[in-house]
C-alpha atoms as a PDB file:
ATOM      1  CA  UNK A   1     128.083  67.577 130.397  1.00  0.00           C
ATOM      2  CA  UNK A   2     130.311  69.777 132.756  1.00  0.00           C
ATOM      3  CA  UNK A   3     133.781  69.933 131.666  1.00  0.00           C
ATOM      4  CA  UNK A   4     134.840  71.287 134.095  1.00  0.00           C
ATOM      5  CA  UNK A   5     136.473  68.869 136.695  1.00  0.00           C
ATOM      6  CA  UNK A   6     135.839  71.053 139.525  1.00  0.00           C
ATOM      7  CA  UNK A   7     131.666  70.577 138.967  1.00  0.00           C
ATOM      8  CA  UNK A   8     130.574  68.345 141.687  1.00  0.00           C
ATOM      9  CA  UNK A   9     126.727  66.656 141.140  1.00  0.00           C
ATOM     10  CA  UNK A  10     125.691  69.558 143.566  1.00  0.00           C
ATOM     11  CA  UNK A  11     126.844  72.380 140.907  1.00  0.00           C
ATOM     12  CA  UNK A  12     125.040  70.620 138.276  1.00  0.00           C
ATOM     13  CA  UNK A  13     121.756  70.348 140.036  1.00  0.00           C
ATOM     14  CA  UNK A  14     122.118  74.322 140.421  1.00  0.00           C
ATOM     15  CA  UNK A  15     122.850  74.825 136.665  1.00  0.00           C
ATOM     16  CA  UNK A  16     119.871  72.075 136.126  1.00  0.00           C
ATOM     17  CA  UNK A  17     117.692  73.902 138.722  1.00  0.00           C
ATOM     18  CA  UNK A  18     118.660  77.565 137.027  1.00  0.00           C
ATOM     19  CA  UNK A  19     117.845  76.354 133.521  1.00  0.00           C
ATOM     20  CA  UNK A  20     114.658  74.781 133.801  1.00  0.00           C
ATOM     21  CA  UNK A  21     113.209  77.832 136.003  1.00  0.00           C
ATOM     22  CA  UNK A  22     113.848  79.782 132.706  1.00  0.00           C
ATOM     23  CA  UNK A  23     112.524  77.533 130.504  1.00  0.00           C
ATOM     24  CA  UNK A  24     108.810  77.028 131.795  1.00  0.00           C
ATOM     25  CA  UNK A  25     108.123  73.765 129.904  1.00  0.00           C
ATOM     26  CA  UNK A  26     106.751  70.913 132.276  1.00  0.00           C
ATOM     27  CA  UNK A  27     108.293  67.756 132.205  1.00  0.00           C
ATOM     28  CA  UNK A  28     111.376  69.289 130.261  1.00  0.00           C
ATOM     29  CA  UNK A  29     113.258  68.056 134.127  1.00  0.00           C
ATOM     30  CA  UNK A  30     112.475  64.264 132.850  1.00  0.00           C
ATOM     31  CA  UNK A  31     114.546  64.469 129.780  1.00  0.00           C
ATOM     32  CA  UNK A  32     116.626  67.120 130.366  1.00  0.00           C
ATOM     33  CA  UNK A  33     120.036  65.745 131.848  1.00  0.00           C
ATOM     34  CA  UNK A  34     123.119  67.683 133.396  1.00  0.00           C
ATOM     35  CA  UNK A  35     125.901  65.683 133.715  1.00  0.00           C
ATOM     36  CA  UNK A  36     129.453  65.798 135.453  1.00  0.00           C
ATOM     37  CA  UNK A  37     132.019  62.768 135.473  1.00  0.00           C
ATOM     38  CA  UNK A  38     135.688  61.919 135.746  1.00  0.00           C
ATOM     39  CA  UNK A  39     137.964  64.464 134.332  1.00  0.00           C
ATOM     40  CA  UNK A  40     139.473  61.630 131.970  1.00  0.00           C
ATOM     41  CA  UNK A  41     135.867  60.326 131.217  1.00  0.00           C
ATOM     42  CA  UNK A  42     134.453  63.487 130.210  1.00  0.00           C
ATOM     43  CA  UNK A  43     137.425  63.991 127.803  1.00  0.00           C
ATOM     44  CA  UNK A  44     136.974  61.166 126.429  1.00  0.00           C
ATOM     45  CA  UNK A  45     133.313  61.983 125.693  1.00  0.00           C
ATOM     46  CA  UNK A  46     134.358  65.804 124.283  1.00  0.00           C
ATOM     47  CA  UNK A  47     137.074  63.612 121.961  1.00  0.00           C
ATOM     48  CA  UNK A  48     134.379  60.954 120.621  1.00  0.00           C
ATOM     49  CA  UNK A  49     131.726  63.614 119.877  1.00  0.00           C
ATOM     50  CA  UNK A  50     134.123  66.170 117.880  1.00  0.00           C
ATOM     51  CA  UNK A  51     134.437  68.708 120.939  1.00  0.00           C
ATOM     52  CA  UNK A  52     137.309  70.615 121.650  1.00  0.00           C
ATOM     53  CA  UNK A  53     137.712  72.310 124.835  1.00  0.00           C
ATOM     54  CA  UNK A  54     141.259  73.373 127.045  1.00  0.00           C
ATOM     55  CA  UNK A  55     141.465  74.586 129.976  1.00  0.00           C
ATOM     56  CA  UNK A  56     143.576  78.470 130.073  1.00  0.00           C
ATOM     57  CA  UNK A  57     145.296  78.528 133.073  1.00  0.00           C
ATOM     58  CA  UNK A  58     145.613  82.087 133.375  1.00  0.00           C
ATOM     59  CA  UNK A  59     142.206  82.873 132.908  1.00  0.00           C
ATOM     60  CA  UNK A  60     141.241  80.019 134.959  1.00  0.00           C
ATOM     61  CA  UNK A  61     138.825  79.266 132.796  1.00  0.00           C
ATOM     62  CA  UNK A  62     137.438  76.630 129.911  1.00  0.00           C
ATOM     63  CA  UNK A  63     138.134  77.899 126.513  1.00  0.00           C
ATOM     64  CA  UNK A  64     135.366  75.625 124.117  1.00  0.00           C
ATOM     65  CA  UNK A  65     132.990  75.991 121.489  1.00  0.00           C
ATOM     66  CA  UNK A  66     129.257  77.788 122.036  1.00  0.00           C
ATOM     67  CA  UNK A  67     126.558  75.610 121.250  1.00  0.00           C
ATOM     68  CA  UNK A  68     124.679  72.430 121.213  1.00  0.00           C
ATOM     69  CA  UNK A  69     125.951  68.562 119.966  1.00  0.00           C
ATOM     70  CA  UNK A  70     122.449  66.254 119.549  1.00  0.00           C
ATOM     71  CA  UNK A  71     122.851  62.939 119.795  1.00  0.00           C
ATOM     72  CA  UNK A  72     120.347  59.837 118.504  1.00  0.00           C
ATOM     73  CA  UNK A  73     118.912  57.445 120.493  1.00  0.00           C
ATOM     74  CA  UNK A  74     121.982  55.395 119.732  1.00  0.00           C
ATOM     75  CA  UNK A  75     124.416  57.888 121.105  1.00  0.00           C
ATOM     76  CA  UNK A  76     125.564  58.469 117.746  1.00  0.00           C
ATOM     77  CA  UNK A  77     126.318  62.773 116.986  1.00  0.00           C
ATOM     78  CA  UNK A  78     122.829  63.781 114.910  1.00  0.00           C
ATOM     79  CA  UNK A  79     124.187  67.189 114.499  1.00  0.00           C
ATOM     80  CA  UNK A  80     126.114  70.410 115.949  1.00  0.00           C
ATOM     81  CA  UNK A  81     124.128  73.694 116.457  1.00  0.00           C
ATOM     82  CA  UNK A  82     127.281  76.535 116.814  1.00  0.00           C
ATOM     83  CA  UNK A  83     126.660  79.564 118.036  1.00  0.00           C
ATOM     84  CA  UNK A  84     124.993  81.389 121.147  1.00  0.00           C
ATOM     85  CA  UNK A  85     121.911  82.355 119.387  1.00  0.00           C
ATOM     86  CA  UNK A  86     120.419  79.220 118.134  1.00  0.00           C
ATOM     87  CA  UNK A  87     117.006  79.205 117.102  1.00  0.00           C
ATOM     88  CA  UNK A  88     114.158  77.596 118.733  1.00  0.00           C
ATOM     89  CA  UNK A  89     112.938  75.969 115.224  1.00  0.00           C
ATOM     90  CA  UNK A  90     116.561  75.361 114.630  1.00  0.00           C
ATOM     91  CA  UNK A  91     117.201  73.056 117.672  1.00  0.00           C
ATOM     92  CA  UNK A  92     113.342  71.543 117.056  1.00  0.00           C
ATOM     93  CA  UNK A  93     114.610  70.625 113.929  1.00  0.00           C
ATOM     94  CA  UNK A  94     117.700  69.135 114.953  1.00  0.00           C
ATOM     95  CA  UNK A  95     116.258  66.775 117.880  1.00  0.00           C
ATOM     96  CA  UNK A  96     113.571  65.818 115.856  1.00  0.00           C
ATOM     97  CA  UNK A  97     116.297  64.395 112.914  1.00  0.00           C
ATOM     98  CA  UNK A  98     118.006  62.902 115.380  1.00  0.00           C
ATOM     99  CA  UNK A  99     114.895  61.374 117.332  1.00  0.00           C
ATOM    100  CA  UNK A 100     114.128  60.013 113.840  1.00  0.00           C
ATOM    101  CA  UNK A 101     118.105  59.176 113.601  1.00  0.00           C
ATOM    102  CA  UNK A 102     118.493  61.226 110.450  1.00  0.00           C
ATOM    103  CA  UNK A 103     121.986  63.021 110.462  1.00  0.00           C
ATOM    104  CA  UNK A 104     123.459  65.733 109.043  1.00  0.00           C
ATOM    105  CA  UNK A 105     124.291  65.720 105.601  1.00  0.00           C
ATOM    106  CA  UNK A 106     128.424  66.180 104.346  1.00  0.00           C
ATOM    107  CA  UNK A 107     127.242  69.553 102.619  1.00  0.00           C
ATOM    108  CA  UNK A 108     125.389  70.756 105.522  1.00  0.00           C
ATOM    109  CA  UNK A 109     128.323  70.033 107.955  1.00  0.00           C
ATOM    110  CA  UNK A 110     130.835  71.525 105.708  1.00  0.00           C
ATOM    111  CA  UNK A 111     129.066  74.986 105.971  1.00  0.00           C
ATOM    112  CA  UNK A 112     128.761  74.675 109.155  1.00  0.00           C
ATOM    113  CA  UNK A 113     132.259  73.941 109.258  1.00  0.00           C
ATOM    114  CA  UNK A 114     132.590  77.229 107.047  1.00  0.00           C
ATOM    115  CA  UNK A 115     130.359  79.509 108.426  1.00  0.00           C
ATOM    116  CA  UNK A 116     130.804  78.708 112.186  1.00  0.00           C
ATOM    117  CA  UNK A 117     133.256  80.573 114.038  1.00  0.00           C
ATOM    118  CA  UNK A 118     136.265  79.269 115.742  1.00  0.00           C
ATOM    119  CA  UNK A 119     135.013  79.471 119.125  1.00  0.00           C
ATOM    120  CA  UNK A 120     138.150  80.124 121.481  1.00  0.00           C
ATOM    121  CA  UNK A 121     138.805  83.025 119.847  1.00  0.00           C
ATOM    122  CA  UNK A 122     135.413  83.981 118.329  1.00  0.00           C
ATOM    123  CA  UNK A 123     137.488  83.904 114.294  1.00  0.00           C
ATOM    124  CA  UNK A 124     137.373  81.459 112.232  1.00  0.00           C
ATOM    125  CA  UNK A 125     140.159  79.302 111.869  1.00  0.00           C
ATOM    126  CA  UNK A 126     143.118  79.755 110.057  1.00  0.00           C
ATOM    127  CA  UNK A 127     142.349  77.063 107.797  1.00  0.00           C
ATOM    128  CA  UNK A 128     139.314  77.877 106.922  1.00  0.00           C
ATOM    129  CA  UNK A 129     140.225  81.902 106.632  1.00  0.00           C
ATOM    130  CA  UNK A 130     143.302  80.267 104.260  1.00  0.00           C
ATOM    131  CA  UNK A 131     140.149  78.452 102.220  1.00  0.00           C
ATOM    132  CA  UNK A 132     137.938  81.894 101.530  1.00  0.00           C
ATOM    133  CA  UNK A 133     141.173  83.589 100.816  1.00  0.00           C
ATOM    134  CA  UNK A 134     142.207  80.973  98.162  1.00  0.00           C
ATOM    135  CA  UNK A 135     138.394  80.360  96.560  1.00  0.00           C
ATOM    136  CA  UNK A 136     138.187  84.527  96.431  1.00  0.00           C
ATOM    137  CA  UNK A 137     141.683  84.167  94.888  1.00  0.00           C
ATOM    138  CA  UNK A 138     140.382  81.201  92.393  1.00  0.00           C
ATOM    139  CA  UNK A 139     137.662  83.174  91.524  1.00  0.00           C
ATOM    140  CA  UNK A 140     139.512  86.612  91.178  1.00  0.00           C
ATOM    141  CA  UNK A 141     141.596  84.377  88.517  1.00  0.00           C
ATOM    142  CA  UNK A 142     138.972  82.520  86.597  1.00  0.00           C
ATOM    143  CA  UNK A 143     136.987  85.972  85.926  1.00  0.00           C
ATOM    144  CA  UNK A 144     140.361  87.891  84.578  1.00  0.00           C
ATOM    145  CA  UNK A 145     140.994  84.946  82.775  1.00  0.00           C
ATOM    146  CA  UNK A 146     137.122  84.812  81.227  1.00  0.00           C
ATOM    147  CA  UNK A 147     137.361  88.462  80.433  1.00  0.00           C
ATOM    148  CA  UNK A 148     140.632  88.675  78.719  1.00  0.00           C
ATOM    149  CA  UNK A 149     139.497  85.653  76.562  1.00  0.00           C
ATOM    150  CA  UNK A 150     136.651  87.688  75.295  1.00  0.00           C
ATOM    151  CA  UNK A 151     138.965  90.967  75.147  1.00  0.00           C
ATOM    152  CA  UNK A 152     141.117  88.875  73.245  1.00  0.00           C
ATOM    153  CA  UNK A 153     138.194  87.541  70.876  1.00  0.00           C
ATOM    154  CA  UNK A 154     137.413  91.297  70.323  1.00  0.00           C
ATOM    155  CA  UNK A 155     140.467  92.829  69.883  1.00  0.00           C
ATOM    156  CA  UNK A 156     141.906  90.024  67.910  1.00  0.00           C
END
């Protein structure tokens, strides 16, 4: 889905066009969809399916994540592959869960959460850079405080 409210059906027919000339699968054009819509329809969309996107004015451009949201037959979110360099057997995977309309997991979402990148600014988030920074912290603590136990033990 274009979020971009300037895409007309004519842009995404290019981008359509463009995409399956590089991908050399036949019949990927019968369930391979490009969409465009209303600006206010297509943010609702991006809100319902967890996917943040503004526009910078100065840039003129759409500041969003990289990557792909599958959805189930149901229209329900099966799963969010981040990143530019998904894997082949990693987006297999992922529409075949959600053809089967198995989701992703809490765990497996929280590392994703984790381990994907804030992707307007390529960083992670503060939030989660505040989260390693307190578990290293946590863990920085509970080892000083395992060791000078035993010191303690030892040294009476």
């Amino acid at each position: 889905i274009s979020i971009d409210p300037r895409d007309q059906p004519a842009d995404v027919a290019i981008a359509k066009a463009k995409a399956l000339a590089a991908y050399h699968h036949p019949g990927a054009d019968v369930g391979w969809h490009f969409l465009t819509g209303r600006p206010e329809a297509v943010r609702e969309v991006a809100d319902t399916i967890g996917f943040p996107f503004r526009h910078d004015a100065e840039l003129d451009q759409y500041i969003h994540p990289a990557g792909f949201v599958v959805a189930e037959p149901s229209g329900r979110v099966g799963s969010y592959l981040l990143g530019i360099d998904t894997q082949p057997a990693e987006l297999l995977a992922a529409l075949t869960n959600a053809a089967q309309g198995r989701t992703v997991g809490l765990v497996t979402r929280i590392l994703l959460l984790c381990h994907g990148k804030g992707a307007p600014l390529g960083r992670y988030s503060l939030a989660i850079e505040g989260a390693f920074v307190a578990a290293n912290l946590a863990a920085i603590a509970g080892a000083a405080a395992v060791f000078a136990a035993i010191w303690r033990r030892r040294h009476g």
